[in-house]
PDB file of N, CA and C in Angstrom:
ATOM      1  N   UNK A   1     -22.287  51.447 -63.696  1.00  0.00           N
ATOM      2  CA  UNK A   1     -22.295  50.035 -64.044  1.00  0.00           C
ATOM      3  C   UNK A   1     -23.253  49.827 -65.210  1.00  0.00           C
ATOM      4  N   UNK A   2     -22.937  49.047 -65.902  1.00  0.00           N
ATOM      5  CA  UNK A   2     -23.831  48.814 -67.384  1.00  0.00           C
ATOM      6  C   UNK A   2     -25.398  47.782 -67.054  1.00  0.00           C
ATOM      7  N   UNK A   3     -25.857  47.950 -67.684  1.00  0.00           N
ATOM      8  CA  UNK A   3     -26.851  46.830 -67.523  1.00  0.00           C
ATOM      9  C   UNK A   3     -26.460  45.428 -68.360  1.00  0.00           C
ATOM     10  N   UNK A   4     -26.709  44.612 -67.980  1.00  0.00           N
ATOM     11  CA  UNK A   4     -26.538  42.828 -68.571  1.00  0.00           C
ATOM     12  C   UNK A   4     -27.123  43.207 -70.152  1.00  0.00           C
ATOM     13  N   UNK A   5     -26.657  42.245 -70.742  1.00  0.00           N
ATOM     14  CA  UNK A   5     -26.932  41.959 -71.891  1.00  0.00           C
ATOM     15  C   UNK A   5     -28.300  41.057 -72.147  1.00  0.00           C
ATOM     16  N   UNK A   6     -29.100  41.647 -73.204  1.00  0.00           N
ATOM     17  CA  UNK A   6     -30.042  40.838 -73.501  1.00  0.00           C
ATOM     18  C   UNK A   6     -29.691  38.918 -73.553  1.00  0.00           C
ATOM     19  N   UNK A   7     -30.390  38.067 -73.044  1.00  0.00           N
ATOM     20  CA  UNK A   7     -30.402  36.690 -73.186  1.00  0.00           C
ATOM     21  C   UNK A   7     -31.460  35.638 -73.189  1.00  0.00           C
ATOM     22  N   UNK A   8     -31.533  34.741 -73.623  1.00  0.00           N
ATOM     23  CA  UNK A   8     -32.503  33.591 -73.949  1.00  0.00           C
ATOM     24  C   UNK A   8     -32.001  32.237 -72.942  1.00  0.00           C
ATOM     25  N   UNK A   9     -32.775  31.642 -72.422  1.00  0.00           N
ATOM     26  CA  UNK A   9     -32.832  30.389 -71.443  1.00  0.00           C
ATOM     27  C   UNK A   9     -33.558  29.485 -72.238  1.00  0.00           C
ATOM     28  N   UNK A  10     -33.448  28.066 -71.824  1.00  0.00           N
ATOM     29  CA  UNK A  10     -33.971  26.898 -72.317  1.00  0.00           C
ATOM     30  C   UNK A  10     -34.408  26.078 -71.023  1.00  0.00           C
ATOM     31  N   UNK A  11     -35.747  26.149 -70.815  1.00  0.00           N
ATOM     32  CA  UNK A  11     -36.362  25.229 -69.546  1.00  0.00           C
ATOM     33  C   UNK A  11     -36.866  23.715 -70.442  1.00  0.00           C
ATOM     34  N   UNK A  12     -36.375  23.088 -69.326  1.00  0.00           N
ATOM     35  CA  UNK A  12     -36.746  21.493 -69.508  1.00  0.00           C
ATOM     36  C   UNK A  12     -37.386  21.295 -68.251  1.00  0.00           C
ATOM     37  N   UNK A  13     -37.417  19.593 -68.072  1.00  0.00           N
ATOM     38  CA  UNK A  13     -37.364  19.239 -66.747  1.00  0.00           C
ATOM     39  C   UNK A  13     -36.688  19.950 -66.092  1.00  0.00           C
ATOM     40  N   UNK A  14     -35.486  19.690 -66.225  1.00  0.00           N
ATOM     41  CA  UNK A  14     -34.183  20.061 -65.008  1.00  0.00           C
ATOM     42  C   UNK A  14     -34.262  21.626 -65.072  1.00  0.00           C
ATOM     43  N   UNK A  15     -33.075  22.345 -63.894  1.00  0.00           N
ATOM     44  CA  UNK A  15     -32.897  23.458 -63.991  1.00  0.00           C
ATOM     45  C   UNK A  15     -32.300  24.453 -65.330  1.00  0.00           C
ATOM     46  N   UNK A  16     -32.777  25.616 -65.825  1.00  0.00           N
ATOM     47  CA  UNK A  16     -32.386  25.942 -66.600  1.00  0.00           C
ATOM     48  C   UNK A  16     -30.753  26.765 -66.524  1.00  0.00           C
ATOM     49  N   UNK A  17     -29.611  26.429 -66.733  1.00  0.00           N
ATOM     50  CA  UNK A  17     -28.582  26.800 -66.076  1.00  0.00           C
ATOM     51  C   UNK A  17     -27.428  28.182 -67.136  1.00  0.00           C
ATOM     52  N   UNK A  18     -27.894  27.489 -68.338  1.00  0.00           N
ATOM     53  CA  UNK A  18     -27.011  28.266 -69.960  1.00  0.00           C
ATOM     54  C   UNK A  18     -28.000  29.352 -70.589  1.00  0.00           C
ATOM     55  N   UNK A  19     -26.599  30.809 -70.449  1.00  0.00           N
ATOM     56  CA  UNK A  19     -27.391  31.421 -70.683  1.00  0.00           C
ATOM     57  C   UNK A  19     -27.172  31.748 -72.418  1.00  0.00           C
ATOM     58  N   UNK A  20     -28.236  32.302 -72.986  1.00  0.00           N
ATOM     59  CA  UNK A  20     -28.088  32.209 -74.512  1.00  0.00           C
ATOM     60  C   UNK A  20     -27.528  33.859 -75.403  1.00  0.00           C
ATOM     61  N   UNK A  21     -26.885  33.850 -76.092  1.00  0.00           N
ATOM     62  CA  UNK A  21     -26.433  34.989 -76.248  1.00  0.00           C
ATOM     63  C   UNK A  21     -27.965  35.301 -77.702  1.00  0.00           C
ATOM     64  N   UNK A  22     -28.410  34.871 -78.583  1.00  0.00           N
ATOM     65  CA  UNK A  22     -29.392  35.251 -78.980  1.00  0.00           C
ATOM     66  C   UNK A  22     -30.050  34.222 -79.561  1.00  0.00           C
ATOM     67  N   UNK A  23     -31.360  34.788 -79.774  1.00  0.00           N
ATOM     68  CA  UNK A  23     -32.520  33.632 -79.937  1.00  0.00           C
ATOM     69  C   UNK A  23     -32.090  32.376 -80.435  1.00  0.00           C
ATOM     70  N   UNK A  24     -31.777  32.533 -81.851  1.00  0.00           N
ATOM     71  CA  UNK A  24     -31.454  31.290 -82.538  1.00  0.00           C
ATOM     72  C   UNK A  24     -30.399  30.232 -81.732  1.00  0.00           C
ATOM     73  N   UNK A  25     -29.664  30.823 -80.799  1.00  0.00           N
ATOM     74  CA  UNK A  25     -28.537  29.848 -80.128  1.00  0.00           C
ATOM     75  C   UNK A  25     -29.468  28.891 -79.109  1.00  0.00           C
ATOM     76  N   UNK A  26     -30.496  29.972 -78.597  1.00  0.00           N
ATOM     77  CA  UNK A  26     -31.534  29.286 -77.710  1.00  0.00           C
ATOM     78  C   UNK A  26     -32.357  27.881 -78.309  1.00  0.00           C
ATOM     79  N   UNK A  27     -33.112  28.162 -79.609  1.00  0.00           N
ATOM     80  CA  UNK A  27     -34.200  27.746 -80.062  1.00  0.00           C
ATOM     81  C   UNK A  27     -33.015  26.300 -80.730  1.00  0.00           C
ATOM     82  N   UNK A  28     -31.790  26.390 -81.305  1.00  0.00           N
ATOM     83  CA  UNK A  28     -31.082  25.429 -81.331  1.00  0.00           C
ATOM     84  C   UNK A  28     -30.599  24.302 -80.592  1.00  0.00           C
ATOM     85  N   UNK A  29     -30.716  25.561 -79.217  1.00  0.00           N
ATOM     86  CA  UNK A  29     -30.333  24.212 -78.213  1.00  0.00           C
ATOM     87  C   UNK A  29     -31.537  23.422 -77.602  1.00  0.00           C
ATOM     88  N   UNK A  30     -32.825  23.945 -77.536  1.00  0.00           N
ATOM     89  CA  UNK A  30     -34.090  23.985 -77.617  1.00  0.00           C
ATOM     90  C   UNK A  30     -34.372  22.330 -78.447  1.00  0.00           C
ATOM     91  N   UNK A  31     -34.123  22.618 -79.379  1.00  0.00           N
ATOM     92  CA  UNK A  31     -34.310  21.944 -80.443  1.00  0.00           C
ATOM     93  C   UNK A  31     -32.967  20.563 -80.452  1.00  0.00           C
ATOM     94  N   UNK A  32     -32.467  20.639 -80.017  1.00  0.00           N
ATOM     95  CA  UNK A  32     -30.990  19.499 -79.606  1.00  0.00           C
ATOM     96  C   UNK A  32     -31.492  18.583 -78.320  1.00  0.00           C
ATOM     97  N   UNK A  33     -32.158  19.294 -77.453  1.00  0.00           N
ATOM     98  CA  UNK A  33     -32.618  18.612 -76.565  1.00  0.00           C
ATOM     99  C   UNK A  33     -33.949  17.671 -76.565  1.00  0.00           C
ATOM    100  N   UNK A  34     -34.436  18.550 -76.992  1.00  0.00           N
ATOM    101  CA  UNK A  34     -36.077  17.334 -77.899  1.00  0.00           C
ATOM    102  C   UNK A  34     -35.533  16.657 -78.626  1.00  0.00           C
ATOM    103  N   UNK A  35     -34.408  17.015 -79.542  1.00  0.00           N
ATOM    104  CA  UNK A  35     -34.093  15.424 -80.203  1.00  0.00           C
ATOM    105  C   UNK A  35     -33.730  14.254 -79.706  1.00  0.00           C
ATOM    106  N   UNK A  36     -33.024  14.882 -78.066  1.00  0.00           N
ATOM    107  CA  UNK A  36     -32.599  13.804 -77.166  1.00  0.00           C
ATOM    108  C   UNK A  36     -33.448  13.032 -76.217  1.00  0.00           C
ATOM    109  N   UNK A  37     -34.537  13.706 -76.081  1.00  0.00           N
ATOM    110  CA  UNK A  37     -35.594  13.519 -74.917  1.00  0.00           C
ATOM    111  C   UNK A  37     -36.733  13.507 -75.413  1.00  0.00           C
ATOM    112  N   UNK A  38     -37.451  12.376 -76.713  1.00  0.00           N
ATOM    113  CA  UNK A  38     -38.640  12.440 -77.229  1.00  0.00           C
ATOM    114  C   UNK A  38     -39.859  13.016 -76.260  1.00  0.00           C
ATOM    115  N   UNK A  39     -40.926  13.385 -76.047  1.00  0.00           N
ATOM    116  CA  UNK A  39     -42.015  13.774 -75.571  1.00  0.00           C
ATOM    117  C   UNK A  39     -41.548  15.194 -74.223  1.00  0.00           C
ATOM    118  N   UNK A  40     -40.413  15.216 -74.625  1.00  0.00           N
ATOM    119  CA  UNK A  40     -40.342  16.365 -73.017  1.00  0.00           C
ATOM    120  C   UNK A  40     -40.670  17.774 -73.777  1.00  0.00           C
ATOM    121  N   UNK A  41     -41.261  18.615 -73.130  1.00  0.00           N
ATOM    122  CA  UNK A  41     -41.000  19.910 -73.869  1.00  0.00           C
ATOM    123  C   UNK A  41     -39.908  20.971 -73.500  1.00  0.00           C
ATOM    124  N   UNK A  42     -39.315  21.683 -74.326  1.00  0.00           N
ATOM    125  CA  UNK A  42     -38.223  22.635 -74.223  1.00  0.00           C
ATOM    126  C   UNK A  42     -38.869  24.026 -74.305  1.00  0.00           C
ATOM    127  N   UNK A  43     -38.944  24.829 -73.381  1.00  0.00           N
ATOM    128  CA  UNK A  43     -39.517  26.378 -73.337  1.00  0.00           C
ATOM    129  C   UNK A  43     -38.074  27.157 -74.004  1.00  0.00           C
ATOM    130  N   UNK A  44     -38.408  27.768 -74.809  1.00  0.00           N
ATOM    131  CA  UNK A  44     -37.111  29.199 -74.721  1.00  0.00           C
ATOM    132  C   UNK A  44     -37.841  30.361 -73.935  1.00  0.00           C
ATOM    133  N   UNK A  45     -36.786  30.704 -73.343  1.00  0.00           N
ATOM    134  CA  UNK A  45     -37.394  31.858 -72.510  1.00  0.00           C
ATOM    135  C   UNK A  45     -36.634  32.984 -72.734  1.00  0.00           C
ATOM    136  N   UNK A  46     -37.259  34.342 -72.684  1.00  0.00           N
ATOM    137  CA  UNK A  46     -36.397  35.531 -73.232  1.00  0.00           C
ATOM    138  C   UNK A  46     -36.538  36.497 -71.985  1.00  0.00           C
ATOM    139  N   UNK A  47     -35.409  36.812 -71.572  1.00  0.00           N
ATOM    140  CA  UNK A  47     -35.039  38.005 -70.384  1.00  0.00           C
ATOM    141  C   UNK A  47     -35.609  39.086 -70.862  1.00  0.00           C
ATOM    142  N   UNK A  48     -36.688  39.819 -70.678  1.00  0.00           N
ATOM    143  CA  UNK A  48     -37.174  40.937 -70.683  1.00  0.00           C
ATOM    144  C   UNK A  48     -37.018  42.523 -69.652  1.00  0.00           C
ATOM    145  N   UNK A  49     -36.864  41.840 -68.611  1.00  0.00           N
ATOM    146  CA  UNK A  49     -36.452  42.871 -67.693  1.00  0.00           C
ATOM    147  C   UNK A  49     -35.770  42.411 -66.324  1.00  0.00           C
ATOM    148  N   UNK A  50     -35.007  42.961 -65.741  1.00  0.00           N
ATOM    149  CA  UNK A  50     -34.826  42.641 -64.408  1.00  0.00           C
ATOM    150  C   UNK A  50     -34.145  44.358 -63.352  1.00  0.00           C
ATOM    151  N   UNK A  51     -34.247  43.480 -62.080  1.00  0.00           N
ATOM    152  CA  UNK A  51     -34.408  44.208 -61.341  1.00  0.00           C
ATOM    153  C   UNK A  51     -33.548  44.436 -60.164  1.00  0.00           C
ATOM    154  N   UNK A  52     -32.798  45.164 -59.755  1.00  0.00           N
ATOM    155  CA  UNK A  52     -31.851  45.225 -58.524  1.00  0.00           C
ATOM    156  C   UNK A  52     -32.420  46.437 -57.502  1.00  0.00           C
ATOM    157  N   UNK A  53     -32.269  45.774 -56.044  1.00  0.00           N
ATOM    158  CA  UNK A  53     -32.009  47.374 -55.331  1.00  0.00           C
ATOM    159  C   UNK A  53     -30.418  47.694 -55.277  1.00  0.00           C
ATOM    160  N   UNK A  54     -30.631  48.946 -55.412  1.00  0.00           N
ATOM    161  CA  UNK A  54     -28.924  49.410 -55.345  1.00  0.00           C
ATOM    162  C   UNK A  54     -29.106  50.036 -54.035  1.00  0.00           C
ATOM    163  N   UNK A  55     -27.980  50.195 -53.227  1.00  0.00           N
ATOM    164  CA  UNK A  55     -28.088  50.959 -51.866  1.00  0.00           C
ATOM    165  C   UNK A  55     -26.628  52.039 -52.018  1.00  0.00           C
ATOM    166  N   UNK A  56     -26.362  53.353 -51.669  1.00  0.00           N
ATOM    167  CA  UNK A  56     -25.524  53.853 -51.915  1.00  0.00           C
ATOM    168  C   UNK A  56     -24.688  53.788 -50.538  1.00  0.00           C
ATOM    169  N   UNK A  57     -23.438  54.019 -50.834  1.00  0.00           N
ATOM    170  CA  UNK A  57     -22.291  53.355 -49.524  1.00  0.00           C
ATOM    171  C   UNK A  57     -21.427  54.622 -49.852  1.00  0.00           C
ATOM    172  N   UNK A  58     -20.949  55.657 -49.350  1.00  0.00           N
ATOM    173  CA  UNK A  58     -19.781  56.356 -48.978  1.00  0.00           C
ATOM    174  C   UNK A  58     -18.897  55.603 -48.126  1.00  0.00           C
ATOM    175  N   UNK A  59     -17.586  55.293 -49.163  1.00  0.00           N
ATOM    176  CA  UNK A  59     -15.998  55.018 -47.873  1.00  0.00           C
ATOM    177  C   UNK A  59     -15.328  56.162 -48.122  1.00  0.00           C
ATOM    178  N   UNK A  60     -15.085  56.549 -47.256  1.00  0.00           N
ATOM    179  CA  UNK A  60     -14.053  57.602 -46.602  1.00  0.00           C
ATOM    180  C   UNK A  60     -12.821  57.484 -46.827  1.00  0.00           C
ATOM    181  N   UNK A  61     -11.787  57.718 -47.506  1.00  0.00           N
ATOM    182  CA  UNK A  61     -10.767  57.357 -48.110  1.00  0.00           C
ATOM    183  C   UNK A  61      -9.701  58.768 -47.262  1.00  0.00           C
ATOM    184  N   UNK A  62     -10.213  59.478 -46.732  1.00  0.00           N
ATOM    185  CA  UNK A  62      -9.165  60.532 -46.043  1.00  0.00           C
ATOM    186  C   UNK A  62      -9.772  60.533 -44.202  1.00  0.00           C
ATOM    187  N   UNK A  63     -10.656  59.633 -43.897  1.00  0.00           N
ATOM    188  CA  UNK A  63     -11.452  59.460 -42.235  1.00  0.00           C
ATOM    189  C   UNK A  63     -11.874  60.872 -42.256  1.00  0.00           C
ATOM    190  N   UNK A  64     -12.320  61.709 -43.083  1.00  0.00           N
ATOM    191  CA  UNK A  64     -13.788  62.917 -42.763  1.00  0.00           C
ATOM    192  C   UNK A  64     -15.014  62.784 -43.285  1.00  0.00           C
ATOM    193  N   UNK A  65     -15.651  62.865 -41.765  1.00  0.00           N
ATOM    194  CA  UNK A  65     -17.478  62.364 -42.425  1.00  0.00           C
ATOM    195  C   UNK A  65     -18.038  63.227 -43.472  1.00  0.00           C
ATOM    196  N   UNK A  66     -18.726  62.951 -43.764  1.00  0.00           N
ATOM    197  CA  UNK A  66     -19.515  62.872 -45.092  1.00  0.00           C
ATOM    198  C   UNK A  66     -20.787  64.083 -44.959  1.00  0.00           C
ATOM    199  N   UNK A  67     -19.960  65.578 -45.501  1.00  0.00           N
ATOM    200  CA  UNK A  67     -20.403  66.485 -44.951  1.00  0.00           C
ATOM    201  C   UNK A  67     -22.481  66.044 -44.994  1.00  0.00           C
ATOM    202  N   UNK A  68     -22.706  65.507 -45.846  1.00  0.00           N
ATOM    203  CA  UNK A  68     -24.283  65.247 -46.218  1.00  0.00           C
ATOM    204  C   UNK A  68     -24.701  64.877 -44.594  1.00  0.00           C
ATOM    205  N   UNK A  69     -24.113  64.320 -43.862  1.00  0.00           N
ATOM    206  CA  UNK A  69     -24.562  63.909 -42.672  1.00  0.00           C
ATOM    207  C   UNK A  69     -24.786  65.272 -41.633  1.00  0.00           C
ATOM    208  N   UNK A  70     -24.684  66.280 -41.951  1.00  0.00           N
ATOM    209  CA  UNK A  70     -24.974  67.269 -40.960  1.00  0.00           C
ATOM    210  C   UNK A  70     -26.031  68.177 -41.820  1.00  0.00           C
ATOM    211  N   UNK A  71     -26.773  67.706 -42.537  1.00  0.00           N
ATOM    212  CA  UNK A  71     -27.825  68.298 -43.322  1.00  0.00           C
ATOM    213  C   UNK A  71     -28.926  68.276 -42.280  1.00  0.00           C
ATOM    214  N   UNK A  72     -29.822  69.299 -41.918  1.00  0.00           N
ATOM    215  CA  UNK A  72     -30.660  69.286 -40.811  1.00  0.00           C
ATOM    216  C   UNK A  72     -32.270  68.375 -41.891  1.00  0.00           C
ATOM    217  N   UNK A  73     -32.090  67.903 -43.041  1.00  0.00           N
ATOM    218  CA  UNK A  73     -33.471  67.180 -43.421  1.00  0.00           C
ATOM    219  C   UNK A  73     -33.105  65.696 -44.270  1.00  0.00           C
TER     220      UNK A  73
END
């Protein structure tokens, strides 16, 4: 599976919901919203890292267990 694509967020008041494909789309919309909402401030925020647990799952596609299961460690 690939990892997500780099992206930029815009926090206001409200929840931040759109995600930004690169800076300038951010800092635009950033900037669209202070024009609408004198005194509020607009954060851009930049995705730097994130994080999943992955858990590994064997399905059995012929019903024989999964020789790894009779490993004595």
């Amino acid at each position: 599976m690939s990892h997500p694509a780099k992206f930029w967020m815009v926090k206001g008041d409200g929840p931040a919901s759109a995600m930004h494909g690169t800076r300038e789309a951010a800092e635009g919309e950033a900037a669209r919203l202070a024009r609408m909402n004198p005194g509020t401030l607009f954060f851009v925020m930049e995705a730097v890292a994130c994080h999943r647990r992955v858990e590994v799952e064997r399905i059995a596609l012929d019903g024989k267990p999964d020789p790894r299961d009779e490993l004595p460690f």
